[in-house]
N, C-alpha and C. Protein backbone atom coordinates (compact mmCIF):
# COMPACT_ATOMS: atom_id res chain seq x y z
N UNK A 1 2.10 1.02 -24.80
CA UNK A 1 2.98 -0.04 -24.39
C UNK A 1 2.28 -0.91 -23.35
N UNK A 2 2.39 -2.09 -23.52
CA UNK A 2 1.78 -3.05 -22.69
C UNK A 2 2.61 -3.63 -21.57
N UNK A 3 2.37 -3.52 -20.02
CA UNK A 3 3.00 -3.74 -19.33
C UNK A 3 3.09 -5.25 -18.77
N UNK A 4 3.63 -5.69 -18.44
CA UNK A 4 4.15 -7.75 -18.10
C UNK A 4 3.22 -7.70 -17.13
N UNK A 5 2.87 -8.28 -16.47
CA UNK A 5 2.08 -9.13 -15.24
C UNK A 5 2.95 -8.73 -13.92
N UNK A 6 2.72 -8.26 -13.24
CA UNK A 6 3.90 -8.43 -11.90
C UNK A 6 3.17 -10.15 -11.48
N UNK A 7 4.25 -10.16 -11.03
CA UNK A 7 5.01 -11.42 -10.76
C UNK A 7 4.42 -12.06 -9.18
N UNK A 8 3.17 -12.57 -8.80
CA UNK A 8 2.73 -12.72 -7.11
C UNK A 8 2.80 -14.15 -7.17
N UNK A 9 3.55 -14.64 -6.14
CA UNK A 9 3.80 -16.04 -5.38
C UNK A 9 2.21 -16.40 -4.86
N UNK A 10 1.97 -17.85 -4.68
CA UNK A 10 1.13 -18.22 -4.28
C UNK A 10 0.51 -17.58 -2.95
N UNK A 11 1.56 -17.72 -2.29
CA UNK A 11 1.41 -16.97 -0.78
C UNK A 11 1.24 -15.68 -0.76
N UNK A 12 1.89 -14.78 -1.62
CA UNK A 12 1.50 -13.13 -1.58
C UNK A 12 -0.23 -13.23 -2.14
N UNK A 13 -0.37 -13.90 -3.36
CA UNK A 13 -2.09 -14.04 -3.63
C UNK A 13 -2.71 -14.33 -2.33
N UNK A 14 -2.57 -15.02 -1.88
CA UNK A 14 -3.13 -15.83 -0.73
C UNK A 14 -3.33 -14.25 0.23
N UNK A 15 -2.40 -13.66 0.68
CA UNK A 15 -2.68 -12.65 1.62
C UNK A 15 -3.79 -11.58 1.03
N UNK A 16 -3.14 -11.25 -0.34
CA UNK A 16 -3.79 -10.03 -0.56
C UNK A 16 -5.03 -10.50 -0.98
N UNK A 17 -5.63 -11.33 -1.46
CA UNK A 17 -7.27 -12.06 -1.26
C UNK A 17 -7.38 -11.95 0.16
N UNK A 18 -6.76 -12.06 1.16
CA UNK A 18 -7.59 -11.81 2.43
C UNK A 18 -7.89 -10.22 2.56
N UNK A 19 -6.78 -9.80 2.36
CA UNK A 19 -6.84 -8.46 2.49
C UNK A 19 -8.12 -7.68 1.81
N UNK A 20 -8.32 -7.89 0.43
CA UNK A 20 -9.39 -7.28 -0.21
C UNK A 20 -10.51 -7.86 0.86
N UNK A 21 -10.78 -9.18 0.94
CA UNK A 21 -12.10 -9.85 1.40
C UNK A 21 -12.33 -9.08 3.03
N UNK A 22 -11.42 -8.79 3.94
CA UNK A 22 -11.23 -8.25 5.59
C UNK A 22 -12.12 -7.23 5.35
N UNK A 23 -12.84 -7.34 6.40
CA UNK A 23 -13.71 -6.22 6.96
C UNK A 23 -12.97 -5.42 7.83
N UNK A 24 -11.71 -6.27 8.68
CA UNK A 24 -11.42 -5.03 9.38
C UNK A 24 -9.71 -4.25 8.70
N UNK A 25 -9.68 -4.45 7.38
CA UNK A 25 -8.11 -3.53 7.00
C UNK A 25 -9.04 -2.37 6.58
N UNK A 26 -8.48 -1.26 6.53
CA UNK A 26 -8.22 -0.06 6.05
C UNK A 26 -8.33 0.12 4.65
N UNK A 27 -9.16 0.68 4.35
CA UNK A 27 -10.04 0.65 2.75
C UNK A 27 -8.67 1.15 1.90
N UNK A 28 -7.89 1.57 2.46
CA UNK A 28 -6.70 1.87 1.05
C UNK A 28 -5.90 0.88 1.28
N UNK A 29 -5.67 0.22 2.35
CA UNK A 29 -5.08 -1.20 2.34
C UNK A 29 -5.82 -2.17 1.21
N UNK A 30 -7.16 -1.97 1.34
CA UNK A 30 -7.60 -3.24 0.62
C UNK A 30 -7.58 -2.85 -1.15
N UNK A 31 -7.92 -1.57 -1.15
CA UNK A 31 -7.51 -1.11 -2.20
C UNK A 31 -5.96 -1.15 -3.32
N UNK A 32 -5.12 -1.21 -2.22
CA UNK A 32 -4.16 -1.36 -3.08
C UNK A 32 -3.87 -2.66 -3.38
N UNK A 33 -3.90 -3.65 -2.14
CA UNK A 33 -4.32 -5.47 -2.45
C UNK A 33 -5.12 -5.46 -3.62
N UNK A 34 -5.85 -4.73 -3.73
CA UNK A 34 -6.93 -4.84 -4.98
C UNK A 34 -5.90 -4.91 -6.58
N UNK A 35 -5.26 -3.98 -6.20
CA UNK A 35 -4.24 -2.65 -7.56
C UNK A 35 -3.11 -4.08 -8.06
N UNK A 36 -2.45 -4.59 -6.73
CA UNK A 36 -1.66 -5.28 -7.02
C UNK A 36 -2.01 -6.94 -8.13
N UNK A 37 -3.53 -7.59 -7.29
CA UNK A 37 -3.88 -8.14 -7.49
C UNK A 37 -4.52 -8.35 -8.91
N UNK A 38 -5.06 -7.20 -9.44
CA UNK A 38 -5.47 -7.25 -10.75
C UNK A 38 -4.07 -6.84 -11.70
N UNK A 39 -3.17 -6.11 -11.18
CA UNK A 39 -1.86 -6.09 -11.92
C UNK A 39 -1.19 -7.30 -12.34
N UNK A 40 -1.45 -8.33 -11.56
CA UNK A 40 -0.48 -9.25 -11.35
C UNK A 40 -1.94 -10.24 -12.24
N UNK A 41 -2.79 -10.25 -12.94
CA UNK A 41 -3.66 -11.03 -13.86
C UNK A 41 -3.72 -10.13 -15.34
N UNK A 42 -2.27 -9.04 -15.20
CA UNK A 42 -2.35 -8.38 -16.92
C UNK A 42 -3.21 -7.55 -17.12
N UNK A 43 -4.47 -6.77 -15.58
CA UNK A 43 -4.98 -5.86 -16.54
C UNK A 43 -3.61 -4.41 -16.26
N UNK A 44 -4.33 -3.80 -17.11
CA UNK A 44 -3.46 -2.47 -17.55
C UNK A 44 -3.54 -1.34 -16.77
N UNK A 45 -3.19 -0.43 -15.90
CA UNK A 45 -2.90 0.06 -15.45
C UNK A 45 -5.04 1.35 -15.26
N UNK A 46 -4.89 1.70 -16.98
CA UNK A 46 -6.44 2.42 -16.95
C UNK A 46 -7.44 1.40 -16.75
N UNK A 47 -7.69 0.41 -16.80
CA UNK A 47 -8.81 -0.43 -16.54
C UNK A 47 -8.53 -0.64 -14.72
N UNK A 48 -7.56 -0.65 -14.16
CA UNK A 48 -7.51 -1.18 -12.85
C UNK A 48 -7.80 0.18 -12.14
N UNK A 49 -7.33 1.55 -12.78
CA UNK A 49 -7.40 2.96 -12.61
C UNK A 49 -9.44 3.29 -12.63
N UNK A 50 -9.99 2.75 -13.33
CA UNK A 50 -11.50 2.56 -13.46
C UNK A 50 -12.10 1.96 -12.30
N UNK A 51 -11.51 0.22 -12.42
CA UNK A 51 -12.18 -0.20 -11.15
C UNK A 51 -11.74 -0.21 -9.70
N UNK A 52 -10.91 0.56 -9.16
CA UNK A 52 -10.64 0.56 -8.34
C UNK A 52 -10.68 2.41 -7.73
N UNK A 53 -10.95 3.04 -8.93
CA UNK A 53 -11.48 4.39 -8.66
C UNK A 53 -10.42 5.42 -8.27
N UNK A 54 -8.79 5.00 -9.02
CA UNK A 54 -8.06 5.71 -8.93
C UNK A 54 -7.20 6.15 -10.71
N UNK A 55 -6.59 7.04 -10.64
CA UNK A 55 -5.90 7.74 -11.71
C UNK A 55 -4.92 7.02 -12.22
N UNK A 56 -5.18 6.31 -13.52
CA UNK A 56 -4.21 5.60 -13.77
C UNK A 56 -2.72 5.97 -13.55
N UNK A 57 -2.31 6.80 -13.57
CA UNK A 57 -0.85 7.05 -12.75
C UNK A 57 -0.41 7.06 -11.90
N UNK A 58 -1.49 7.34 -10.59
CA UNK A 58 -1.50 6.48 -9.31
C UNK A 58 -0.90 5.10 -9.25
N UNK A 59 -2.06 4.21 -10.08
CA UNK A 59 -1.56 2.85 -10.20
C UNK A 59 -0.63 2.74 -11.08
N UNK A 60 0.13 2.91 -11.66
CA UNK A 60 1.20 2.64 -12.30
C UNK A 60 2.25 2.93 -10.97
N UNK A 61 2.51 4.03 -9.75
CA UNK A 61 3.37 4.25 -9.14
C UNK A 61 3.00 2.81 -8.06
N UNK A 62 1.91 2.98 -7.96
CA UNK A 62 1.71 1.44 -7.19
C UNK A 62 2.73 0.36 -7.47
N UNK A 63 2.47 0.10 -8.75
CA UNK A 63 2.84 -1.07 -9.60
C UNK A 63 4.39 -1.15 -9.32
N UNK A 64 4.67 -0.05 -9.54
CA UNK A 64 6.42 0.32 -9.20
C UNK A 64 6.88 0.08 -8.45
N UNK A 65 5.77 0.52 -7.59
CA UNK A 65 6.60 0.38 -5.72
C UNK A 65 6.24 -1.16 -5.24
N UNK A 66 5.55 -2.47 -5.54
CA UNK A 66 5.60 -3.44 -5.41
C UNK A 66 6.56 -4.07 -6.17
N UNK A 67 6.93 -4.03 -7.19
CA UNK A 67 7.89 -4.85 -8.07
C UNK A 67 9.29 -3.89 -7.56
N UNK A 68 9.35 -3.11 -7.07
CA UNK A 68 10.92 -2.79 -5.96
C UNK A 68 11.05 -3.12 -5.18
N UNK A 69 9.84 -3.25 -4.28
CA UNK A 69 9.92 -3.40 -2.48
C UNK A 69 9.05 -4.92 -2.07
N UNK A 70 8.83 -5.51 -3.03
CA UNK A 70 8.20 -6.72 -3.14
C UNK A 70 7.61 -7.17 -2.01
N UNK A 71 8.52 -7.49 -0.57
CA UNK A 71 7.85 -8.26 0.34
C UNK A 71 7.15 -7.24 1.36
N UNK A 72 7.91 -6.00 1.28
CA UNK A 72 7.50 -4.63 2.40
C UNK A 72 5.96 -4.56 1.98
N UNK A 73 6.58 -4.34 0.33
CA UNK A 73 5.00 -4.34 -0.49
C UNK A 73 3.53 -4.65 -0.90
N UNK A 74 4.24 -6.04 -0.21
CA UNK A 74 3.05 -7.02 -0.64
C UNK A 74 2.42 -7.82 0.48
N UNK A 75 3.73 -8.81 1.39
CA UNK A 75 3.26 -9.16 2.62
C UNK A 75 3.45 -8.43 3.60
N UNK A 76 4.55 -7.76 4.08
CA UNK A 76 4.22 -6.38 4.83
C UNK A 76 2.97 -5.82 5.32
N UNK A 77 2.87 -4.95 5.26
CA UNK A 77 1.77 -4.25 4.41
C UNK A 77 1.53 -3.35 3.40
N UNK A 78 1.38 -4.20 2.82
CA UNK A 78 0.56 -3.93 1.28
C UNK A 78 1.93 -2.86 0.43
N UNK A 79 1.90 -1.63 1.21
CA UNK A 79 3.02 -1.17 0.76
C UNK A 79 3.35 -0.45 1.79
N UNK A 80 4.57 -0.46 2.08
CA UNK A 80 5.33 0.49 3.06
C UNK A 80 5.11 1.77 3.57
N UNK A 81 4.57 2.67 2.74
CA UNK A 81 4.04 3.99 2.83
C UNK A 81 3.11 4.19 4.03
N UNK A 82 2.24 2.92 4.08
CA UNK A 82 1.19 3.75 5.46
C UNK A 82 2.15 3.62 6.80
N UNK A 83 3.07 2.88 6.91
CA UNK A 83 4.26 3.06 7.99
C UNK A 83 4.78 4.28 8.53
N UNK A 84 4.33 4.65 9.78
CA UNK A 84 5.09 6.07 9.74
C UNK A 84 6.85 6.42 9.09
N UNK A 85 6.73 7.50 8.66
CA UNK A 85 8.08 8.26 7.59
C UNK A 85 9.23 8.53 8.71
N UNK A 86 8.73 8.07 10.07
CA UNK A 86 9.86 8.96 11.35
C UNK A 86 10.58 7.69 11.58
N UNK A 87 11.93 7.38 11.47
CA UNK A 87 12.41 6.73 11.78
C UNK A 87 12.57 6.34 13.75
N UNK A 88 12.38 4.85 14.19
CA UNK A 88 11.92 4.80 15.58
C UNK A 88 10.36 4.42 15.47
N UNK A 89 9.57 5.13 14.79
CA UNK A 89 8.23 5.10 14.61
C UNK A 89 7.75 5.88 15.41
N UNK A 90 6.29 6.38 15.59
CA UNK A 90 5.54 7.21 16.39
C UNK A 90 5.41 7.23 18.32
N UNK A 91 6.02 5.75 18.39
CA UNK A 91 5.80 5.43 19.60
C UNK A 91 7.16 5.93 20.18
N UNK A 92 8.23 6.70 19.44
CA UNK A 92 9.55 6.79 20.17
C UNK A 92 9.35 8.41 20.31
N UNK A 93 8.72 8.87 18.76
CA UNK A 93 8.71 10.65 18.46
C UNK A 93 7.64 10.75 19.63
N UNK A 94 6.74 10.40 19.48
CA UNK A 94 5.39 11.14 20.06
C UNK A 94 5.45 11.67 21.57
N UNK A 95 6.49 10.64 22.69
CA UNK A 95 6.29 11.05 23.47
C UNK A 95 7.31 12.37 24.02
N UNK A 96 8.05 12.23 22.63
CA UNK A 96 9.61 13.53 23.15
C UNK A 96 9.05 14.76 22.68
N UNK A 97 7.56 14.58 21.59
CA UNK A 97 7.16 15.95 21.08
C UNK A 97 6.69 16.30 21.95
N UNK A 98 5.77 15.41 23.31
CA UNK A 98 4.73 16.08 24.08
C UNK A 98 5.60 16.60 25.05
N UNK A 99 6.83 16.49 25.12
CA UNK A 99 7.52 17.15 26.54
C UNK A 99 8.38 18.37 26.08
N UNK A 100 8.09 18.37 24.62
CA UNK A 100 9.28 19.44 24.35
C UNK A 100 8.01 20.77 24.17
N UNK A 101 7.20 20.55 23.39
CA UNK A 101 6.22 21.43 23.31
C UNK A 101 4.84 21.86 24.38
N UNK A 102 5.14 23.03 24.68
CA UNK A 102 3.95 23.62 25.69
C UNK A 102 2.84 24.18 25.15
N UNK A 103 1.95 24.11 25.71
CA UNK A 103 0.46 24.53 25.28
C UNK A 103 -0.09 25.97 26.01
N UNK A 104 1.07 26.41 26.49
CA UNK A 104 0.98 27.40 27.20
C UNK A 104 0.85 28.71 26.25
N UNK A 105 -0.04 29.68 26.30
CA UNK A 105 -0.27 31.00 25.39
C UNK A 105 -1.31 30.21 24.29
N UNK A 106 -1.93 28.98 24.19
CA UNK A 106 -2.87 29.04 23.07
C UNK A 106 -3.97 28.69 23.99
């Protein structure tokens, strides 16, 4: 089965070409800019799974999670997932873990 094109606005292209081209994002950042970017020109899921050096079922969940979460996804960053999972974010947990837990006996 042949999958449609996802669907990228001028402006989402626009980012995620920076993104691939940045020296300073995070190689799975640019990677998935990569995933989205060739998704969104019709290739197929195993050819983008080749050049981008992941399992085509990987990129197919990629594919998924941009055409749901579109802007988190795309202008966000890239996709939501590298966001910490703790609601508050790390900067609210981190400092209540260091006072609750002692280092005492290791």
């Amino acid at each position: 089965m042949r999958l449609l094109p996802l669907h990228v606005s001028d402006e989402e292209r626009i980012e995620l070409e920076r993104r691939v081209r940045s020296n300073t994002v995070q190689a799975r950042v640019a990677q998935r800019a990569r995933i989205v970017l060739l998704a969104a020109d019709g290739v197929s899921n195993r050819k983008i799974g080749e050049l981008v050096g992941m399992h085509f079922n990987q990129v197919g969940i990629w594919r998924q999670r941009v055409g749901r979460d579109r802007k988190p996804a795309i202008i966000g960053r890239v996709v939501s997932a590298i966001q910490p999972a703790i609601e508050g974010g790390a900067s609210t947990v981190l400092p209540r873990l260091t006072r609750t837990r002692s280092l005492r006996g290791f």
